[in-house]
C-alpha atoms as a PDB file:
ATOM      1  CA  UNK A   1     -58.555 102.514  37.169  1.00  0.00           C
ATOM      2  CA  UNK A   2     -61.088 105.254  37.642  1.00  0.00           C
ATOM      3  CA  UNK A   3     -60.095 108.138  39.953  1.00  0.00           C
ATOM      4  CA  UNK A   4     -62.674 108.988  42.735  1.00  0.00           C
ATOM      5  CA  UNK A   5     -63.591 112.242  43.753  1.00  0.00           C
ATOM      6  CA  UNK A   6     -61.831 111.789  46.495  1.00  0.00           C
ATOM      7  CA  UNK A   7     -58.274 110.464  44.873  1.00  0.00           C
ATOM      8  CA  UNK A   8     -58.788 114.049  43.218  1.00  0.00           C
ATOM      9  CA  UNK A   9     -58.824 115.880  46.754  1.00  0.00           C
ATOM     10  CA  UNK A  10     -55.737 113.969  48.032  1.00  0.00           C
ATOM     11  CA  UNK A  11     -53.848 114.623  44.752  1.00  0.00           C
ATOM     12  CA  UNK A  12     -53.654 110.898  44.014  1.00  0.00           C
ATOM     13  CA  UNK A  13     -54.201 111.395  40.229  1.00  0.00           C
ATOM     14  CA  UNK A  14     -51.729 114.179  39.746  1.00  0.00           C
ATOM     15  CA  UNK A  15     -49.281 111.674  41.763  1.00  0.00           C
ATOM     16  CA  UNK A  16     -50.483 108.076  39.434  1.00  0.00           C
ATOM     17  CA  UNK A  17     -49.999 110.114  36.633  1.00  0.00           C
ATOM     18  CA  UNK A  18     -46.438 111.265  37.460  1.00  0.00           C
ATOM     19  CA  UNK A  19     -45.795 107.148  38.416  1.00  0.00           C
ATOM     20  CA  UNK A  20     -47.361 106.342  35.028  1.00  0.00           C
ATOM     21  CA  UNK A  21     -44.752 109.049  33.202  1.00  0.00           C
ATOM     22  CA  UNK A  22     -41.959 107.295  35.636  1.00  0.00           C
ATOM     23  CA  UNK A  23     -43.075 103.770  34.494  1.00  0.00           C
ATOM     24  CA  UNK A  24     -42.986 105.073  30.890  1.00  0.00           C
ATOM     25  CA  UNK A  25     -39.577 106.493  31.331  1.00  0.00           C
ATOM     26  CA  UNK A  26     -38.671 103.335  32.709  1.00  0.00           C
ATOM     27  CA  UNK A  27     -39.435 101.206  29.856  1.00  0.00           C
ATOM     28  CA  UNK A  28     -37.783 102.933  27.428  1.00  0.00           C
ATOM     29  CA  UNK A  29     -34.629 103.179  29.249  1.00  0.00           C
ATOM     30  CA  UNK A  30     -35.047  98.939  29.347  1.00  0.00           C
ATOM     31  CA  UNK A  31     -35.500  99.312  25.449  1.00  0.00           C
ATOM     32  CA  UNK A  32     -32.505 101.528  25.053  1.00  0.00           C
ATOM     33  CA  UNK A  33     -30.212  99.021  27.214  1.00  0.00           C
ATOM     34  CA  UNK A  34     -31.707  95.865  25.270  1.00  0.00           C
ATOM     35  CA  UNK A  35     -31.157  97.693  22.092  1.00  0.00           C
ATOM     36  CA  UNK A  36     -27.202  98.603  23.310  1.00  0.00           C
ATOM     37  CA  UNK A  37     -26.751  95.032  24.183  1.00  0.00           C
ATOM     38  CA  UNK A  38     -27.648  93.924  20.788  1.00  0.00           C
ATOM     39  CA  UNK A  39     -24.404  96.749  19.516  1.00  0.00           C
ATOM     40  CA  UNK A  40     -22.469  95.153  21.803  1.00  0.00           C
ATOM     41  CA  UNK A  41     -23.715  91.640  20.800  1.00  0.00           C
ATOM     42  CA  UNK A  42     -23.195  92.519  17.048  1.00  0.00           C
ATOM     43  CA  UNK A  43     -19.346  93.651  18.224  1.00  0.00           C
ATOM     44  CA  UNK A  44     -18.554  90.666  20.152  1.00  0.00           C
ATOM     45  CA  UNK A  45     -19.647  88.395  17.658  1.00  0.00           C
ATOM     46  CA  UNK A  46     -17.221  90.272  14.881  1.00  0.00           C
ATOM     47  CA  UNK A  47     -14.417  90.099  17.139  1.00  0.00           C
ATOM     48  CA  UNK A  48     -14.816  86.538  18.410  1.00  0.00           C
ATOM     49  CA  UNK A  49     -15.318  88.023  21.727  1.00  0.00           C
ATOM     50  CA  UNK A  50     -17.502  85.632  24.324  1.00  0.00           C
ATOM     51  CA  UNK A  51     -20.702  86.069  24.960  1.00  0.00           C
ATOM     52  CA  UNK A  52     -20.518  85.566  28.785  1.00  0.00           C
ATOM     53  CA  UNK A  53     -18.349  88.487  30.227  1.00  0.00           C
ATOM     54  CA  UNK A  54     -18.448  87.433  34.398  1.00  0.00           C
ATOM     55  CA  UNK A  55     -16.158  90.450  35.302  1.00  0.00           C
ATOM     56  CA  UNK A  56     -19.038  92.647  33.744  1.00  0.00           C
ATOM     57  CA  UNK A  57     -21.624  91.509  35.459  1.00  0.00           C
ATOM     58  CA  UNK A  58     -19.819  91.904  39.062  1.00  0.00           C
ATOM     59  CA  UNK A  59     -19.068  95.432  37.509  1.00  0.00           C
ATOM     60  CA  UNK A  60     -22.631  96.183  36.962  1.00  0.00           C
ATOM     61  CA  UNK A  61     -24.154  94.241  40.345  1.00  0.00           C
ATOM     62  CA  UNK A  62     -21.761  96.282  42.553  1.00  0.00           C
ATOM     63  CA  UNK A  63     -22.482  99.429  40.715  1.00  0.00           C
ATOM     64  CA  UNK A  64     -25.883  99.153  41.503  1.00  0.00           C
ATOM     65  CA  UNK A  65     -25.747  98.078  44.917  1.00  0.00           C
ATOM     66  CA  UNK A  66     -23.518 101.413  45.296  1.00  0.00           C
ATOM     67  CA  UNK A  67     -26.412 103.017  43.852  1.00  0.00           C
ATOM     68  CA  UNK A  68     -28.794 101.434  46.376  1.00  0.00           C
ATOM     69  CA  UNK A  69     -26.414 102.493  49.411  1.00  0.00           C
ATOM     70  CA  UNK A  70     -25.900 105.814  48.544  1.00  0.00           C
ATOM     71  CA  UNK A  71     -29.851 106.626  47.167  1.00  0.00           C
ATOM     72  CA  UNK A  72     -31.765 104.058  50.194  1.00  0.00           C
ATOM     73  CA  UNK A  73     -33.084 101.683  47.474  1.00  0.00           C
ATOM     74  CA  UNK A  74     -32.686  97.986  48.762  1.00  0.00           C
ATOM     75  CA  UNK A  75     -29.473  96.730  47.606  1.00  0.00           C
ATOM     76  CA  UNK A  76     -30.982  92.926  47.691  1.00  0.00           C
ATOM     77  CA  UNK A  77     -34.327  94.434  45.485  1.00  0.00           C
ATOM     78  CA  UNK A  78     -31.222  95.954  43.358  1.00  0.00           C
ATOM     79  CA  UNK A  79     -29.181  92.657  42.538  1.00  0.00           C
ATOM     80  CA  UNK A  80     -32.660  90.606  42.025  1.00  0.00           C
ATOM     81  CA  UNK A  81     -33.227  93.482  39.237  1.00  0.00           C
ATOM     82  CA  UNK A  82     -30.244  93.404  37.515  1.00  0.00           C
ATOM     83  CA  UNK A  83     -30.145  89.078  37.449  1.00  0.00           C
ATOM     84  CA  UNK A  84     -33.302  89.319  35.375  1.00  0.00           C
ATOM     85  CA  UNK A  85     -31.784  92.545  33.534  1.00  0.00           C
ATOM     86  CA  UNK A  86     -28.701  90.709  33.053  1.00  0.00           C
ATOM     87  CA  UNK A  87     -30.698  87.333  32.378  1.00  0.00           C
ATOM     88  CA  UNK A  88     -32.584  89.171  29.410  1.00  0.00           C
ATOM     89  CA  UNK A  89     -28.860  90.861  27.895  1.00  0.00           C
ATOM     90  CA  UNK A  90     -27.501  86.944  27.565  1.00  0.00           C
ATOM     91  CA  UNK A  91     -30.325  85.624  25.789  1.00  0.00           C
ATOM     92  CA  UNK A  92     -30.303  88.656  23.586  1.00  0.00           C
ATOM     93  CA  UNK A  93     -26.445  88.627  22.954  1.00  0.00           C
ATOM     94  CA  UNK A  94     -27.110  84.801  22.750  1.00  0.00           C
ATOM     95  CA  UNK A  95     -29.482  85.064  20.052  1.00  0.00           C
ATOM     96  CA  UNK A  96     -27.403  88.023  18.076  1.00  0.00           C
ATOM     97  CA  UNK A  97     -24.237  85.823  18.315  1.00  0.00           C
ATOM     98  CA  UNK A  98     -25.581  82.951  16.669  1.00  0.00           C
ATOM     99  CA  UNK A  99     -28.033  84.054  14.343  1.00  0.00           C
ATOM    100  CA  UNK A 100     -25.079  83.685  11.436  1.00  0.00           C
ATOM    101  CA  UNK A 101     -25.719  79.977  12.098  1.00  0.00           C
ATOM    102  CA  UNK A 102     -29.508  79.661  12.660  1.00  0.00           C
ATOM    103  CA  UNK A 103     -30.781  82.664  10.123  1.00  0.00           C
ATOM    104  CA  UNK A 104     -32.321  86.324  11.434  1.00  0.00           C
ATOM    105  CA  UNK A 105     -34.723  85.661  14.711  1.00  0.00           C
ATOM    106  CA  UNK A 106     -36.650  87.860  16.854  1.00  0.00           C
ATOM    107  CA  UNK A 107     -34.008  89.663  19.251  1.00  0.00           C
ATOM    108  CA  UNK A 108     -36.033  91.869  21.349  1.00  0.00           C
ATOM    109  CA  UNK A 109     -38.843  90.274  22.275  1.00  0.00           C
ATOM    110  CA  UNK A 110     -38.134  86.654  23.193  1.00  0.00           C
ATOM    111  CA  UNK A 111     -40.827  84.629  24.835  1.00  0.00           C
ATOM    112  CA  UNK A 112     -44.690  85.849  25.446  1.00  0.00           C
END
């Protein structure tokens, strides 16, 4: 998007461009976690430990809606996060788990 002469005034382009380092930031912190999982994935499937870990995930949903409490981020925008967060870790510990069966396969990445 092309900054005006006035978004320059206001300071809108110094702020977008601080969002767009956030954003980036962002990202790779959703890389690192993805690319944890698929440690974690690798362990679980050495130790015949399953995939699906329930108390985990009420570990991590209340930790975040802590998070949301204590910082005023919704809690409810919080949880909806963390079930697509937590939607993307299964079908990458899903895929890392069985890949001894079905051959190597795109883990990171997943649909288009």
């Amino acid at each position: 998007m092309a900054a005006t002469e006035g978004d320059d005034k206001n300071g809108l382009t110094r702020m977008r461009d601080e969002l767009d380092g956030i954003d980036l930031r962002l990202l790779d912190a959703v890389r690192d976690r993805i690319e944890c999982c698929v440690r974690i994935a690798h362990h679980k499937r050495e130790h015949a430990v399953p995939m699906m870990q329930p108390h985990r995930i009420d570990a991590v949903q209340h930790r975040a809606a802590n998070y949301g409490a204590k910082n005023g981020v919704s809690q409810a925008f919080l949880s909806r996060l963390y079930d697509l967060i937590i939607e993307e870790t299964c079908r990458v510990e899903t895929l890392v788990i069985d890949e001894r069966h079905h051959g190597e396969e795109s883990i990171v990445g997943g649909p288009q």
